[in-house]
C-alpha atoms as a PDB file:
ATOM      1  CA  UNK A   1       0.000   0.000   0.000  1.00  0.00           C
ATOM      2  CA  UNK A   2       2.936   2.698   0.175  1.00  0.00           C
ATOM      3  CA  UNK A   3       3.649   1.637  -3.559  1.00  0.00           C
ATOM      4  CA  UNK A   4       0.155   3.162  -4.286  1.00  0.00           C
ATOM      5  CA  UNK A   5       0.254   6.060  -1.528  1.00  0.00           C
ATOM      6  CA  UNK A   6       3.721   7.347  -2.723  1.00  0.00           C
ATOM      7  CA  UNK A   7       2.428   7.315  -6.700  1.00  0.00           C
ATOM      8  CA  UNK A   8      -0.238   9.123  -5.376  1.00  0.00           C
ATOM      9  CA  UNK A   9       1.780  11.822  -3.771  1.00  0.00           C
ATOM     10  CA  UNK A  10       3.800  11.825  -6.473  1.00  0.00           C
ATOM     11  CA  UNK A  11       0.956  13.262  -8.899  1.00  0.00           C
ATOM     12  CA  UNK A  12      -0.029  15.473  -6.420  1.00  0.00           C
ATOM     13  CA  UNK A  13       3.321  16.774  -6.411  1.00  0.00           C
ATOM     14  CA  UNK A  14       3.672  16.426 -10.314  1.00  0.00           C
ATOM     15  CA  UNK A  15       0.443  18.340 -11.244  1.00  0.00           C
ATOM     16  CA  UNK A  16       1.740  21.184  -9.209  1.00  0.00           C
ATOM     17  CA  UNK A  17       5.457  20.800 -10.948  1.00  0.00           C
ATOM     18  CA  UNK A  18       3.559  20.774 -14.137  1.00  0.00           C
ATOM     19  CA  UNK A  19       1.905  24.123 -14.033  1.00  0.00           C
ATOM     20  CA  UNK A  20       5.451  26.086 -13.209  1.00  0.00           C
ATOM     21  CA  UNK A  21       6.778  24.517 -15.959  1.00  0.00           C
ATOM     22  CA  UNK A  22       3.791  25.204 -18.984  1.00  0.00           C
ATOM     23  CA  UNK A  23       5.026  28.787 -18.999  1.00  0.00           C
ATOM     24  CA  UNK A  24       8.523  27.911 -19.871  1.00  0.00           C
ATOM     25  CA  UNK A  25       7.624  25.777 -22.211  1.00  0.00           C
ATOM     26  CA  UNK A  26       5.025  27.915 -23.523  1.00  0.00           C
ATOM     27  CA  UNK A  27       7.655  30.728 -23.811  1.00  0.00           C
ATOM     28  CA  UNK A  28      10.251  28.497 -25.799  1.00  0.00           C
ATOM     29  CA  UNK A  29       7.478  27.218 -27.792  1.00  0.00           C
ATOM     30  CA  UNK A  30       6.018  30.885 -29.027  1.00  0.00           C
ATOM     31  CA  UNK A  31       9.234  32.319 -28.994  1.00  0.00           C
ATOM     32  CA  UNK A  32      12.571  30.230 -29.252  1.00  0.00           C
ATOM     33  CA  UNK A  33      13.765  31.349 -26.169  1.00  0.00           C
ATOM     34  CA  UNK A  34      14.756  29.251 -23.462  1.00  0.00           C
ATOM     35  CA  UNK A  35      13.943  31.938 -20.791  1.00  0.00           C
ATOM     36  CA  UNK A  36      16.993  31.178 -17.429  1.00  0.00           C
ATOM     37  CA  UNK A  37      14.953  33.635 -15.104  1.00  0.00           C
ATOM     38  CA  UNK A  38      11.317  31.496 -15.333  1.00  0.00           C
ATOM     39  CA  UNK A  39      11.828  30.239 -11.942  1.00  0.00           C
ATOM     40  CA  UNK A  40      12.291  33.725 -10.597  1.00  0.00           C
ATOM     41  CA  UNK A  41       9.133  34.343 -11.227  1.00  0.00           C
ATOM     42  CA  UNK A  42       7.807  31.738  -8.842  1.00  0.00           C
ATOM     43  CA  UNK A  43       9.520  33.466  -6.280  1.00  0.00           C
ATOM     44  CA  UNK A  44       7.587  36.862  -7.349  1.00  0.00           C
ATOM     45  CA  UNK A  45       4.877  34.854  -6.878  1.00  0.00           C
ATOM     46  CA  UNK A  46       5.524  33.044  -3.520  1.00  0.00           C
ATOM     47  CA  UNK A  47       6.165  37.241  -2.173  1.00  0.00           C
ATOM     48  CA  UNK A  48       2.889  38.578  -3.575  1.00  0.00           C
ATOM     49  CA  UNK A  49       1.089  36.175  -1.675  1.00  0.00           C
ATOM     50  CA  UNK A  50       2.897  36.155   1.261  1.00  0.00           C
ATOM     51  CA  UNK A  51       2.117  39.812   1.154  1.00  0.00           C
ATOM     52  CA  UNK A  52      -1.491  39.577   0.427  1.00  0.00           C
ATOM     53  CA  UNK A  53      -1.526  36.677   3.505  1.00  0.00           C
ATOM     54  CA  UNK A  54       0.241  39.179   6.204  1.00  0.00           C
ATOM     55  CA  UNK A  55      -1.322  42.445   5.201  1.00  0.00           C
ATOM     56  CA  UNK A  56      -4.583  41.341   3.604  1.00  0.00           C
ATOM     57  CA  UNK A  57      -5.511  38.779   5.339  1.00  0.00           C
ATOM     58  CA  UNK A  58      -5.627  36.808   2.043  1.00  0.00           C
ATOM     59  CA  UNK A  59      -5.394  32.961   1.799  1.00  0.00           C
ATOM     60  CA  UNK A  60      -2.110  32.249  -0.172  1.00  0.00           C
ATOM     61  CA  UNK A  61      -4.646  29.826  -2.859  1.00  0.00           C
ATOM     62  CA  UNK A  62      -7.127  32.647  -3.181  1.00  0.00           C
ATOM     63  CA  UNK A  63      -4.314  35.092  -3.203  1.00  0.00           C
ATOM     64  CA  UNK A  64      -3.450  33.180  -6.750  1.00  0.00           C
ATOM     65  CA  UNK A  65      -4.609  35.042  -9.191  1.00  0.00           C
ATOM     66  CA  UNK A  66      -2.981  38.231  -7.356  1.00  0.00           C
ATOM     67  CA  UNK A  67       0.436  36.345  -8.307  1.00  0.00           C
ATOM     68  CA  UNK A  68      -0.040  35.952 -11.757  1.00  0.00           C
ATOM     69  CA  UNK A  69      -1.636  39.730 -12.835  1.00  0.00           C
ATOM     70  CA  UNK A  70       1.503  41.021 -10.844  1.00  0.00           C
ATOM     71  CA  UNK A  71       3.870  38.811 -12.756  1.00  0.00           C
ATOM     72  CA  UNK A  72       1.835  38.786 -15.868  1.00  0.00           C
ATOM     73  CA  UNK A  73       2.317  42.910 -15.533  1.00  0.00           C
ATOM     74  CA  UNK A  74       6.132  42.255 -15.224  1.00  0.00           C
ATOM     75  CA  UNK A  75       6.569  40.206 -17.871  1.00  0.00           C
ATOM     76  CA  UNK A  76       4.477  42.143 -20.648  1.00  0.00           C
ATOM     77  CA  UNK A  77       7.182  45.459 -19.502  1.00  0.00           C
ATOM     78  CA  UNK A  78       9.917  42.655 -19.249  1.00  0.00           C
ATOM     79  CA  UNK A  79       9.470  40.715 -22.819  1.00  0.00           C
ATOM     80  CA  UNK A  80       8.705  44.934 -24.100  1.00  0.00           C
ATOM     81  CA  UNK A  81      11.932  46.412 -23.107  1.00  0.00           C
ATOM     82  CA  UNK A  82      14.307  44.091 -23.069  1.00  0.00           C
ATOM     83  CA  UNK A  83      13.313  40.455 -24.266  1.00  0.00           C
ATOM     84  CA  UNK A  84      12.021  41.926 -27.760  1.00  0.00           C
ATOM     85  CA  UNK A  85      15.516  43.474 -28.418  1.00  0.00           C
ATOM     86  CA  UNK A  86      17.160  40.055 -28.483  1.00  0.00           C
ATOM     87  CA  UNK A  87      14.784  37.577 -30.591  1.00  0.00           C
ATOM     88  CA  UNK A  88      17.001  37.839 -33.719  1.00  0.00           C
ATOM     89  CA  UNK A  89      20.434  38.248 -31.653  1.00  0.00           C
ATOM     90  CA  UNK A  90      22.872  34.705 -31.019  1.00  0.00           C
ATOM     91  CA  UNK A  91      21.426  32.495 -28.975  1.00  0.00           C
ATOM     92  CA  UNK A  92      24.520  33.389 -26.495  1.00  0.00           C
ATOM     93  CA  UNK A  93      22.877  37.120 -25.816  1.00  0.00           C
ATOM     94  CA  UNK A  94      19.662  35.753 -25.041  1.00  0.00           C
ATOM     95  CA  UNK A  95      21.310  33.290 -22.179  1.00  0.00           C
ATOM     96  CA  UNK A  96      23.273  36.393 -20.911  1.00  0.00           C
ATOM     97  CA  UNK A  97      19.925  38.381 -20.627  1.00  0.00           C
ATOM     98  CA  UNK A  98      17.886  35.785 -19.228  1.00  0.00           C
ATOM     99  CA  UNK A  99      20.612  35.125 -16.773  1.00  0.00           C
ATOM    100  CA  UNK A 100      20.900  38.689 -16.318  1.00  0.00           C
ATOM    101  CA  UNK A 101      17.010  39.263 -15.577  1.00  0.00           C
ATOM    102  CA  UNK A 102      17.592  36.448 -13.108  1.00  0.00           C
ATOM    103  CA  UNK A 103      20.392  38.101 -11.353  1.00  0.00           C
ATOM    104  CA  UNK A 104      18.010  41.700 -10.827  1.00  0.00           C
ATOM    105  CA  UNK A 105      15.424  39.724  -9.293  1.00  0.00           C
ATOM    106  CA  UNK A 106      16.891  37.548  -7.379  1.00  0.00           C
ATOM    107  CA  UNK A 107      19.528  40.231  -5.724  1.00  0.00           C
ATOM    108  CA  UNK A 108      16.379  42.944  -6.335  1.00  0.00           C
ATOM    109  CA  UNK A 109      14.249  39.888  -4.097  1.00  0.00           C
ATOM    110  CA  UNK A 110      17.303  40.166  -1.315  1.00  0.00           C
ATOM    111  CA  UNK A 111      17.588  44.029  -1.261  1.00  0.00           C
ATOM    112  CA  UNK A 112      13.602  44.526  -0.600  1.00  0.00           C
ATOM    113  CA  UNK A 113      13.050  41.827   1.479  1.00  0.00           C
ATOM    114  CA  UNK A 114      15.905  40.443   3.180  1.00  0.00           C
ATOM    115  CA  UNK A 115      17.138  37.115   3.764  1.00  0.00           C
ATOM    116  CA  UNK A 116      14.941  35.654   5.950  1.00  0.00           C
ATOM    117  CA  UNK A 117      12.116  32.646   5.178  1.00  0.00           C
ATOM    118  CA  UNK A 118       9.393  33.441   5.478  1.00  0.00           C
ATOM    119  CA  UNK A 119       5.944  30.996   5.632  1.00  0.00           C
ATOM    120  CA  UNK A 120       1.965  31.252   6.149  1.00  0.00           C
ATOM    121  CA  UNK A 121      -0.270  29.732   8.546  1.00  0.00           C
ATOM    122  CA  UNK A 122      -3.361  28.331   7.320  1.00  0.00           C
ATOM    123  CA  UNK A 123      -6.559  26.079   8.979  1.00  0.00           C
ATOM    124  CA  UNK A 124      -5.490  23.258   6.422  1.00  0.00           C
ATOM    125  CA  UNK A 125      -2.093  23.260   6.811  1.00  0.00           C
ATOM    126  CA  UNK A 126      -1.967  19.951   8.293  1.00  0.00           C
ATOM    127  CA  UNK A 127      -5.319  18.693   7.565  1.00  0.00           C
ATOM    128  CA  UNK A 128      -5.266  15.501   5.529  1.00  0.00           C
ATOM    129  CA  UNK A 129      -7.870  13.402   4.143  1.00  0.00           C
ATOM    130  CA  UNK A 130      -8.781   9.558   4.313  1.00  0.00           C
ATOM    131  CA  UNK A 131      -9.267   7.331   1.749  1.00  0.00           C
ATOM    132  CA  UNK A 132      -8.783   4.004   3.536  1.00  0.00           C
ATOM    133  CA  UNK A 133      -5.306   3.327   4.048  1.00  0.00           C
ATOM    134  CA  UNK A 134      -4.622   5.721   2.297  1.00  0.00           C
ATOM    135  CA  UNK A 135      -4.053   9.951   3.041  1.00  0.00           C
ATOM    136  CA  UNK A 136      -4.107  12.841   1.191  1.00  0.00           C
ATOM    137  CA  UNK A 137      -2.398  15.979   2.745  1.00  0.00           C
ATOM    138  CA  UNK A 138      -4.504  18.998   1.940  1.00  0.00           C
ATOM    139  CA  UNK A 139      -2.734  21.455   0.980  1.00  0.00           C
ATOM    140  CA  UNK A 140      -1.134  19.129  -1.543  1.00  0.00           C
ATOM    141  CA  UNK A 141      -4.933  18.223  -2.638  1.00  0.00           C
ATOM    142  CA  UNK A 142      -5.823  22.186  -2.743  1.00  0.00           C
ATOM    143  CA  UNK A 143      -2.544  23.001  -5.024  1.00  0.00           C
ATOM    144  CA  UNK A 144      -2.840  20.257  -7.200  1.00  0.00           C
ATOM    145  CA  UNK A 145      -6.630  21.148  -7.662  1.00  0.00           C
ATOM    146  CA  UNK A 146      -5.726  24.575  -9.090  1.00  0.00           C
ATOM    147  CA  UNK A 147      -3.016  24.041 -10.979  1.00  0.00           C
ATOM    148  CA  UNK A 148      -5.443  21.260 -13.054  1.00  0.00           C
ATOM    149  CA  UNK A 149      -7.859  24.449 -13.629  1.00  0.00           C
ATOM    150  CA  UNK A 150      -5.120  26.745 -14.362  1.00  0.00           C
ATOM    151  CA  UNK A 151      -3.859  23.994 -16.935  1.00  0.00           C
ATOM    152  CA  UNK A 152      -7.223  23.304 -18.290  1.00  0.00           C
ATOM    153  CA  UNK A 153      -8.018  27.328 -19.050  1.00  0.00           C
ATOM    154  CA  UNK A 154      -4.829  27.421 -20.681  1.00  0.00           C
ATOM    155  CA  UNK A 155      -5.477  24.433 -22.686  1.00  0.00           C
ATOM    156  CA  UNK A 156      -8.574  25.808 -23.900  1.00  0.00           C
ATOM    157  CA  UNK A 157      -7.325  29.345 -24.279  1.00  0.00           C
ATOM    158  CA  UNK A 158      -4.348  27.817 -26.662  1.00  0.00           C
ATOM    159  CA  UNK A 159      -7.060  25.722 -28.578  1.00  0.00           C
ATOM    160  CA  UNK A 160     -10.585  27.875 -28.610  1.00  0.00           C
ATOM    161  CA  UNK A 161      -9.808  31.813 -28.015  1.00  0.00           C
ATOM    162  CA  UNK A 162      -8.590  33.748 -31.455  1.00  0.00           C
ATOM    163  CA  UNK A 163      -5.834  34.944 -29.342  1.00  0.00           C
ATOM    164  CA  UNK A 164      -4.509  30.854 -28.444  1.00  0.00           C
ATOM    165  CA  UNK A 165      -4.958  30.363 -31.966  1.00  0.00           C
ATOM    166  CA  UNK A 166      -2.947  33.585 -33.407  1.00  0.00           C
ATOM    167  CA  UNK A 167      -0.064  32.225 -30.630  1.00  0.00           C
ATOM    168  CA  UNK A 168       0.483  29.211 -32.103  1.00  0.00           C
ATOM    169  CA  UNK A 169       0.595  30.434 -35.610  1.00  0.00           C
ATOM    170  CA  UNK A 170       2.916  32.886 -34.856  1.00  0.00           C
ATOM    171  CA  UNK A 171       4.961  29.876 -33.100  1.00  0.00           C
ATOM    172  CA  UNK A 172       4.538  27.705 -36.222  1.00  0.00           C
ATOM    173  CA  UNK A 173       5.024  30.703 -38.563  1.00  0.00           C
ATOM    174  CA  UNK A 174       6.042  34.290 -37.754  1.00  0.00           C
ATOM    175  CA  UNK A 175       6.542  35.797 -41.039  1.00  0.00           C
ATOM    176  CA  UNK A 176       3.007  34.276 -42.552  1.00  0.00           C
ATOM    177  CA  UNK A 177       1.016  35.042 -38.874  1.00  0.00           C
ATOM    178  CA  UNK A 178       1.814  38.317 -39.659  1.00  0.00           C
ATOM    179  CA  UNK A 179       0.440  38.161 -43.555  1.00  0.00           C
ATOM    180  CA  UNK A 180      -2.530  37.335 -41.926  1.00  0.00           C
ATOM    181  CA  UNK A 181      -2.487  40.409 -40.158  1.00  0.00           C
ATOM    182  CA  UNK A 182      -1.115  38.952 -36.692  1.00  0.00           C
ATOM    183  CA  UNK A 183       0.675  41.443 -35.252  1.00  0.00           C
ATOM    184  CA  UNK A 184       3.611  39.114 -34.017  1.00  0.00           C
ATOM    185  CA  UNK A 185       4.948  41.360 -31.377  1.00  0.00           C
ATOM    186  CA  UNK A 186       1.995  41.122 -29.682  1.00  0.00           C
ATOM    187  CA  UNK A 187       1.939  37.771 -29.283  1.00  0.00           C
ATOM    188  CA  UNK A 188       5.111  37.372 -28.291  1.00  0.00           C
ATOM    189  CA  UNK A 189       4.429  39.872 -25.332  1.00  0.00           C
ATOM    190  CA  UNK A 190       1.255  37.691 -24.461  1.00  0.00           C
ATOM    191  CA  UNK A 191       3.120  34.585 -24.501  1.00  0.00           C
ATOM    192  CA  UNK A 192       5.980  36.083 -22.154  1.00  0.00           C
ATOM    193  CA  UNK A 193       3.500  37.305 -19.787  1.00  0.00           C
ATOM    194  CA  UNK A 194       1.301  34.372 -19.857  1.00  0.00           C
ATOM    195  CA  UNK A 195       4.447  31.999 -19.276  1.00  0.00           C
ATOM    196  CA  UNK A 196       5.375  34.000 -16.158  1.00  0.00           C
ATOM    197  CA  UNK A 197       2.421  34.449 -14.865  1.00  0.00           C
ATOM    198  CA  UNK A 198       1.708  30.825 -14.722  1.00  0.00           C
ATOM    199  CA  UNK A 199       4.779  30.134 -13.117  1.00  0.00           C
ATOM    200  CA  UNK A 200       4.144  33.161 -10.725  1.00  0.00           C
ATOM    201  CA  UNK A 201       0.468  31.714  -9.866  1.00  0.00           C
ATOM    202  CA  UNK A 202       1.744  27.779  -8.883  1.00  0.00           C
ATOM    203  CA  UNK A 203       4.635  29.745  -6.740  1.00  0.00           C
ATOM    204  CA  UNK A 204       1.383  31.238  -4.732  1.00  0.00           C
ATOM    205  CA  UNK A 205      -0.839  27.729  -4.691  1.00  0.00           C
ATOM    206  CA  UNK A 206       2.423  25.724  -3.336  1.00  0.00           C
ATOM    207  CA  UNK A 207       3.118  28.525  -0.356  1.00  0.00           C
ATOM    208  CA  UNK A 208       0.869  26.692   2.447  1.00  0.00           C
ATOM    209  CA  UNK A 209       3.843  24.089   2.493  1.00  0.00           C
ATOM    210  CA  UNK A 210       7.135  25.955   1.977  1.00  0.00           C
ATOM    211  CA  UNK A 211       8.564  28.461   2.916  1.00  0.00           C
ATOM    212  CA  UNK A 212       9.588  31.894   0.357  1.00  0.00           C
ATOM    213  CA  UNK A 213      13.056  33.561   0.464  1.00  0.00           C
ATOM    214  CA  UNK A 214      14.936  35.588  -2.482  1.00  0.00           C
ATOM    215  CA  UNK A 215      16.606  32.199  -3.509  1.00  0.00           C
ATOM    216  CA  UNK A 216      13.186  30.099  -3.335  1.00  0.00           C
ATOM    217  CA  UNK A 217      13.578  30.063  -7.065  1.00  0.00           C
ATOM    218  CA  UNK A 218      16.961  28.158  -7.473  1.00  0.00           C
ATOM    219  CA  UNK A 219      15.367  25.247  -5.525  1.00  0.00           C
ATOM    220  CA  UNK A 220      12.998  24.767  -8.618  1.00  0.00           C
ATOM    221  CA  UNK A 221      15.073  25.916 -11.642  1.00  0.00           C
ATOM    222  CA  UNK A 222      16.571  22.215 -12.113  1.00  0.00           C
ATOM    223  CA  UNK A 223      13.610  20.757 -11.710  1.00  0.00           C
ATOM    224  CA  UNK A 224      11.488  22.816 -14.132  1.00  0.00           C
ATOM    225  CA  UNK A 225      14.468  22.139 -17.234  1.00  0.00           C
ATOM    226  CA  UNK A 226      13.604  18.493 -16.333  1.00  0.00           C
ATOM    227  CA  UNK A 227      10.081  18.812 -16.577  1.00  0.00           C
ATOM    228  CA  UNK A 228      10.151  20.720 -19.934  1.00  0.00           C
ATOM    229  CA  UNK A 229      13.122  18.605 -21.528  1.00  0.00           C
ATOM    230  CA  UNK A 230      11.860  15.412 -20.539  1.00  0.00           C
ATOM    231  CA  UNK A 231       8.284  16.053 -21.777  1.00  0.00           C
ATOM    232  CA  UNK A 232       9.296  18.097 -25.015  1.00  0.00           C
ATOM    233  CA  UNK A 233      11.047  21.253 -24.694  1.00  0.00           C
ATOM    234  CA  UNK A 234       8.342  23.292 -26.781  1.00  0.00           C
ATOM    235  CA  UNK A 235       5.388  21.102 -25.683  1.00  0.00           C
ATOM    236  CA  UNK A 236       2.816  22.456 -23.439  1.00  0.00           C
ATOM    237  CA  UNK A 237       1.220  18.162 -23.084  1.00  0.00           C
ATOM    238  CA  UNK A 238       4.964  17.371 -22.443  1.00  0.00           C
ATOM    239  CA  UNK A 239       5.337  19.571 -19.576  1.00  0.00           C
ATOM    240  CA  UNK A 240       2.500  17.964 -17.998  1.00  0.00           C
ATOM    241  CA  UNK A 241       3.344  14.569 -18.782  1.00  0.00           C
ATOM    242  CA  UNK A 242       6.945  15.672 -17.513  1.00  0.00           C
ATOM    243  CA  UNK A 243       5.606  17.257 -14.374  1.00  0.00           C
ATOM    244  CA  UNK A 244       3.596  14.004 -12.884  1.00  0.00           C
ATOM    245  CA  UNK A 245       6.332  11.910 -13.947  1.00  0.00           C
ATOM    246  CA  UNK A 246       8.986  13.820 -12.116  1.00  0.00           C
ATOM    247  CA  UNK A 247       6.775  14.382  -9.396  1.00  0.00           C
ATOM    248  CA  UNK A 248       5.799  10.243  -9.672  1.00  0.00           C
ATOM    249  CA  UNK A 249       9.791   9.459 -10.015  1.00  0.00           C
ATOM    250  CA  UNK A 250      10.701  11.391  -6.959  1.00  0.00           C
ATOM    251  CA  UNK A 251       7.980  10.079  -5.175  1.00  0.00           C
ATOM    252  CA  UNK A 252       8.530   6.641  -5.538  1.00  0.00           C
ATOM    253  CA  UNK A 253      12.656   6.761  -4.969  1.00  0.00           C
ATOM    254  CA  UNK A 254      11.903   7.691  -1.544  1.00  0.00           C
ATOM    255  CA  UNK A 255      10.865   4.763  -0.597  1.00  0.00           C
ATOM    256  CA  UNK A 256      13.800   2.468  -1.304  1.00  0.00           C
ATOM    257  CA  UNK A 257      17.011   5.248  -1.612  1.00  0.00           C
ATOM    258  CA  UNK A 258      17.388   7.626   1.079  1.00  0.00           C
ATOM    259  CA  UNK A 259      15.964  11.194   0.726  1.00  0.00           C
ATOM    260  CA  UNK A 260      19.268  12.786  -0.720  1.00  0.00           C
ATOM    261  CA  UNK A 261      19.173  10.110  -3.249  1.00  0.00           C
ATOM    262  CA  UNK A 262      15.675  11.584  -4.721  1.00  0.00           C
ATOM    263  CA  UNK A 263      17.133  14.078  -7.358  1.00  0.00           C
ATOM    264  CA  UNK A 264      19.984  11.458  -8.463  1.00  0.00           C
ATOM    265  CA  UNK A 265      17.466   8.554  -9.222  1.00  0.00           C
ATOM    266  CA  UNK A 266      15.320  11.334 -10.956  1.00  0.00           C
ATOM    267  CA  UNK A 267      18.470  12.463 -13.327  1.00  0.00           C
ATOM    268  CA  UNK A 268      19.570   9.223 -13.745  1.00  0.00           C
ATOM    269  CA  UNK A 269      15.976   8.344 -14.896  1.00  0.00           C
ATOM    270  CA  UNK A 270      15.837  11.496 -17.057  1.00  0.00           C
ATOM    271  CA  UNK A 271      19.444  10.755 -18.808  1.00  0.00           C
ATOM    272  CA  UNK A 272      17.933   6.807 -19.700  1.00  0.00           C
ATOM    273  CA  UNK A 273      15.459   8.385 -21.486  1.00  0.00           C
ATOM    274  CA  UNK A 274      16.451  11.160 -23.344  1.00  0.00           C
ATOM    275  CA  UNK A 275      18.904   8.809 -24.222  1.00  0.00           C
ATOM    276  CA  UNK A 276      16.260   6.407 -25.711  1.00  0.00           C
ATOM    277  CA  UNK A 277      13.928   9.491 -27.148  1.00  0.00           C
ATOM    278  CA  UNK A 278      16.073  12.541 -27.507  1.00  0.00           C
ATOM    279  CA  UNK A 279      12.801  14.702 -28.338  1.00  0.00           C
ATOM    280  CA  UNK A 280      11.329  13.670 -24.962  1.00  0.00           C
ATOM    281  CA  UNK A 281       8.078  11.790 -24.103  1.00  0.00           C
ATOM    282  CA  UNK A 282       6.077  13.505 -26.004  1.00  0.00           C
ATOM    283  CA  UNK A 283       7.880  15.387 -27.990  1.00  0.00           C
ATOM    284  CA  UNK A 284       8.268  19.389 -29.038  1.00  0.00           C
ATOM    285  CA  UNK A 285       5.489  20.699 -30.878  1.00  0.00           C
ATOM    286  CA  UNK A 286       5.854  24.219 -32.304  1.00  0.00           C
END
């Protein structure tokens, strides 16, 4: 019965890895651009609702959608300014302004806030529920919850609004999305801002169980490569596939390696089968 309660913790975990990985995915996908300073945006998020918890007196879940307008905000000024200056430059420039962007934020995070962690307190922090032998923790249940809706509005926004649609012409197609009259520039702003505003919202949905500093982010940024890479670097389906199966992977190590094993059976995992499909498990789709 662990078998079965650890793969079940392991999707819980997984759907949440999922959702702060569709927006770098989504970003590469739309854009090319393999964007080093995604997971910084989870850490925006994780501070806005922190913020909105101690001040507002918001719940960190309901505090959400706070999260990603704030980061969505950022990244439509972000992708603006600086991102749309580099599209057609070496692929080198864009790594040094991701990595760059990363840098502001992270030492930005430090300056305003300082170094200390910082957590909630909510009436379902430790609340679990039973299903037989087996438990569900909560929070874990709550988080996983809404990042399925989150990934479900996307998936319909990318298939049914005009606006999904003139994305992922302008991903297949830049030069004949804009004969159509797309106006490409747009879309690569939306796509920026959407990508980082996902992220931004599962940093605020995972804050009932840990704790936000300024380096919150680098804790993730591994993991979130692995996601996207082992589903399909491009591939919004990948990164969920990805996302349980890291989050399935880790899960299940635990029980027979010790905990500081979990990453190493994960990459070792991850290297077997890019090895076997270079394109990932499902595979980039532009």
């Amino acid at each position: 019965m662990s078998f079965v309660q650890a793969i079940l913790d392991g999707l819980l975990v997984g759907g949440v890895y999922a959702v702060i990985s569709i927006g770098l995915t989504l970003v590469y996908g739309v854009m090319g651009i393999v964007n080093f300073a995604q997971a910084q945006f989870l850490t925006i998020g994780m501070f806005v609702a922190w913020f909105a918890w101690a001040f507002l007196g918001l719940d960190p879940v309901l505090a959400a959608p706070l999260s990603f307008v704030v980061a969505f905000a950022i990244g439509w000024v972000v992708q603006g300014q600086l991102i749309a200056r580099i599209l057609s430059a070496p692929a080198v420039a864009q790594i040094f302004l991701t990595v760059g962007i990363l840098i502001v934020i992270e030492n930005g995070s430090l300056l305003l806030f300082g170094s200390e962690f910082r957590s909630v307190t909510t009436s379902y922090q430790t609340a679990a529920l039973s299903l037989g032998p087996l438990f569900i923790s909560v929070p874990y249940l709550i988080a996983f919850a809404m990042s399925l809706v989150c990934g479900v509005l996307l998936w319909w926004f990318m298939r049914a609004s005009w606006f999904g649609r003139a994305m992922r012409a302008t991903a297949q197609n830049p030069s004949a999305a804009r004969l159509m009259g797309i106006n490409a520039e747009l879309m690569y702003k939306l796509a920026f801002a959407l990508g980082v505003g996902l992220t931004a919202f599962g940093g605020a949905v995972i804050l009932p169980y840990v704790t936000v500093f300024p380096g919150v982010g680098s804790q993730y940024v591994v993991l979130m490569f692995t996601v996207v890479v082992l589903g399909g670097l491009g591939s919004i389906a990948g990164a969920v596939v990805g996302g349980l199966a890291v989050g399935v992977i880790q899960s299940l190590s635990s029980l027979f390696f010790p905990i500081q094993l979990q990453n190493l059976v994960l990459f070792v995992v991850f290297i077997l089968v890019l090895a076997v499909r270079p394109q990932g498990l499902i595979g980039a789709v532009r």
